[in-house]
C-alpha atoms as a PDB file:
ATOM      1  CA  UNK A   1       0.000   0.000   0.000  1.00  0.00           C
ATOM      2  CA  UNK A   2       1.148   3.555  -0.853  1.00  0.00           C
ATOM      3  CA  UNK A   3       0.524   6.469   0.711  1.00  0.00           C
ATOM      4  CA  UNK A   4       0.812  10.094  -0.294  1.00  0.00           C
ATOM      5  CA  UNK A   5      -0.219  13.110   0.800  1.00  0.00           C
ATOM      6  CA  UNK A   6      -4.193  12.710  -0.419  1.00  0.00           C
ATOM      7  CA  UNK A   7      -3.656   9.648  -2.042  1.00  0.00           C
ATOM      8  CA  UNK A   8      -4.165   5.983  -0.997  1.00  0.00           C
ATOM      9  CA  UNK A   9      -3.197   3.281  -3.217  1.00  0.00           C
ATOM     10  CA  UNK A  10      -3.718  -0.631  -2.407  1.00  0.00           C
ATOM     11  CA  UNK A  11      -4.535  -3.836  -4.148  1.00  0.00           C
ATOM     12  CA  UNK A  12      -7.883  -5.968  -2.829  1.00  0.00           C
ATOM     13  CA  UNK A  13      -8.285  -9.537  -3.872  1.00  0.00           C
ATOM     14  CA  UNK A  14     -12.062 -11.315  -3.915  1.00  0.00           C
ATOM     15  CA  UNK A  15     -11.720 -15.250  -3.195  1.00  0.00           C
ATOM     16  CA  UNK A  16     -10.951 -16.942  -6.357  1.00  0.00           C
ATOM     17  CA  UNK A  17     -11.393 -13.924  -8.085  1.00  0.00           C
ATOM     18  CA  UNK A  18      -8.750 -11.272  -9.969  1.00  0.00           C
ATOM     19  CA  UNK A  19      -6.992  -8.849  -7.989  1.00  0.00           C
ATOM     20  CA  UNK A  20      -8.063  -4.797  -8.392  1.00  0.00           C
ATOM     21  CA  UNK A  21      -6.263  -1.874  -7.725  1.00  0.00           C
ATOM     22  CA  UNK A  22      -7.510   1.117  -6.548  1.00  0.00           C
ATOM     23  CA  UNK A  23      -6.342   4.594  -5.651  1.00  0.00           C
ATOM     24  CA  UNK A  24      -8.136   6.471  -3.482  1.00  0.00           C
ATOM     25  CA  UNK A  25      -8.174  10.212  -3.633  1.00  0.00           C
ATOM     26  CA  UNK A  26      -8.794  13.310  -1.260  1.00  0.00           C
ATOM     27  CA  UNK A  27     -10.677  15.937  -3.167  1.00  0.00           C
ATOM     28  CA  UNK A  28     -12.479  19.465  -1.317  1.00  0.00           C
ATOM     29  CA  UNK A  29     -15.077  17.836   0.218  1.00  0.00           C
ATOM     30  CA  UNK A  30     -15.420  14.638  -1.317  1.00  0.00           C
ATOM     31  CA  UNK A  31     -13.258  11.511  -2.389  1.00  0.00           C
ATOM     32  CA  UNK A  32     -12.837   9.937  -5.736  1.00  0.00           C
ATOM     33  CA  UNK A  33     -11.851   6.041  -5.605  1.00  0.00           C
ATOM     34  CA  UNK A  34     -10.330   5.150  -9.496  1.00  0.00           C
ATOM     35  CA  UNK A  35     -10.565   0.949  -9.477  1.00  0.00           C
ATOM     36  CA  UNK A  36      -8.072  -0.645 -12.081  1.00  0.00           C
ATOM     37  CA  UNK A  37      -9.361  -4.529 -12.464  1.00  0.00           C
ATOM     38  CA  UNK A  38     -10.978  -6.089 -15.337  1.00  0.00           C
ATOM     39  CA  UNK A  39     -13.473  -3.286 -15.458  1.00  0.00           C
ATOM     40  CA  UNK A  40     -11.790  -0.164 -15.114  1.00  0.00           C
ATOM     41  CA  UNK A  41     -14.367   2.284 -13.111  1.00  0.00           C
ATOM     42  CA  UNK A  42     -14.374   5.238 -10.989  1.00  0.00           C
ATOM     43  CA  UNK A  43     -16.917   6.427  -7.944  1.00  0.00           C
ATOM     44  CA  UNK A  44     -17.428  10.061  -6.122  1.00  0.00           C
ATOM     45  CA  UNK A  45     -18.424  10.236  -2.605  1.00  0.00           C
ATOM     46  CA  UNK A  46     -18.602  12.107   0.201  1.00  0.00           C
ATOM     47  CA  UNK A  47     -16.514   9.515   2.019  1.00  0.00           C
ATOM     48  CA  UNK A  48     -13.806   7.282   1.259  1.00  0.00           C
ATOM     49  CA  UNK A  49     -16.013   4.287   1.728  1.00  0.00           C
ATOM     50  CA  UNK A  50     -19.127   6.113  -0.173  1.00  0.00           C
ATOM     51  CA  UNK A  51     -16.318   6.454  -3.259  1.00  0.00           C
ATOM     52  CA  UNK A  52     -15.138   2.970  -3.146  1.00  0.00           C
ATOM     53  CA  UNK A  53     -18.894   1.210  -3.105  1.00  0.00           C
ATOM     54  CA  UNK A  54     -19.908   3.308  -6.330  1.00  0.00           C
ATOM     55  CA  UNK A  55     -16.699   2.748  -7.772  1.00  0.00           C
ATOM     56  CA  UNK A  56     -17.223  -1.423  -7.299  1.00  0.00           C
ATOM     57  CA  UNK A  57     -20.804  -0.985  -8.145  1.00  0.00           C
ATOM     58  CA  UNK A  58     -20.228  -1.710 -11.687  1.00  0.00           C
ATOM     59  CA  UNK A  59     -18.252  -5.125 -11.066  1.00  0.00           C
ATOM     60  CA  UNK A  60     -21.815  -6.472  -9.245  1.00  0.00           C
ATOM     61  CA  UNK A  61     -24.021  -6.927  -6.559  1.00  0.00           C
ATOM     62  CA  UNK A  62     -21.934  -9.754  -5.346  1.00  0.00           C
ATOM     63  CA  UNK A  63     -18.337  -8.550  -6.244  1.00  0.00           C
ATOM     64  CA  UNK A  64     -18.958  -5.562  -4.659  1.00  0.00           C
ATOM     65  CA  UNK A  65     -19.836  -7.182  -0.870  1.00  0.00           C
ATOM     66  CA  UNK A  66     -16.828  -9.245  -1.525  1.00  0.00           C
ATOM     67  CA  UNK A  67     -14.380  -6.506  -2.123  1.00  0.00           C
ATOM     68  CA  UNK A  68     -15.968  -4.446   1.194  1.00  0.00           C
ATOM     69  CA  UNK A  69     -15.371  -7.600   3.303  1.00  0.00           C
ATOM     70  CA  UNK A  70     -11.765  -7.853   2.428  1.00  0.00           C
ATOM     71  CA  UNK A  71      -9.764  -7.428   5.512  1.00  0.00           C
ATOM     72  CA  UNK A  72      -7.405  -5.908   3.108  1.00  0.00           C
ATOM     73  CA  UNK A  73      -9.394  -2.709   3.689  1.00  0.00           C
ATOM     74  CA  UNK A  74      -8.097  -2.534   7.190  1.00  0.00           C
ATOM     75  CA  UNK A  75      -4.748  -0.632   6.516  1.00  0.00           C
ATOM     76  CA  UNK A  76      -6.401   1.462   3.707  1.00  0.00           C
ATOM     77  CA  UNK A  77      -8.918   2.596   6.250  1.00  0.00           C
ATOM     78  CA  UNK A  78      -6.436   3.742   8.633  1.00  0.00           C
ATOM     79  CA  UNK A  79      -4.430   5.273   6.004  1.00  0.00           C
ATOM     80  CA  UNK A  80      -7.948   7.265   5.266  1.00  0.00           C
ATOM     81  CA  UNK A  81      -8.358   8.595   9.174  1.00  0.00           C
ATOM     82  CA  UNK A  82      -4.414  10.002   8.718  1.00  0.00           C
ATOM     83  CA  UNK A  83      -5.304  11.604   5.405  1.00  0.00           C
ATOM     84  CA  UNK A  84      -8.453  13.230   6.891  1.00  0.00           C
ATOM     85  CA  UNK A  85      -6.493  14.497   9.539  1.00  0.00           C
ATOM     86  CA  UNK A  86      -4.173  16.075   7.488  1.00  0.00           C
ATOM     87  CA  UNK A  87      -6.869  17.595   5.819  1.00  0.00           C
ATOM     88  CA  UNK A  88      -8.308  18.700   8.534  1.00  0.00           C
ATOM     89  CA  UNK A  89     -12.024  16.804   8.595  1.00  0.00           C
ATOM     90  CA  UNK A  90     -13.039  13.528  10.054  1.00  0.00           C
END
């Protein structure tokens, strides 16, 4: 997982499934999560996790409950709280 200053970047994996790669983005007010996977998609939201679930919304239903679950998301999500902070909203 990188880490920049509004940027998050990490790799989730579903069960069986291919890998994605997303990059998650601090914006004014809002976050923008870009996935890179065999659909390439993006998602807006007015948090991180709001960003990522429209972003995975076009891989499915399904894909998309599997990719939340991941307990990959725990590092991203703490990466998230230190970005907000930086930024100055929580």
């Amino acid at each position: 997982m990188e880490v920049a200053r509004s940027t998050i970047e990490f790799t989730l994996t579903a069960a069986g499934g291919p890998a994605i790669h997303v990059r998650m983005r601090r914006l004014p007010a809002r976050w923008l999560a870009e996935v890179s996977g065999p659909v390439p998609t993006a998602g807006l939201g007015g948090s991180a996790r709001q960003a990522l679930t429209a972003a995975l919304q076009p891989l499915g239903d399904v894909a998309t409950r599997v990719f939340l679950a991941d307990l990959g998301l725990l590092e991203p999500s703490i990466a998230v709280l230190e970005v907000e902070a930086m930024h100055g909203s929580a």
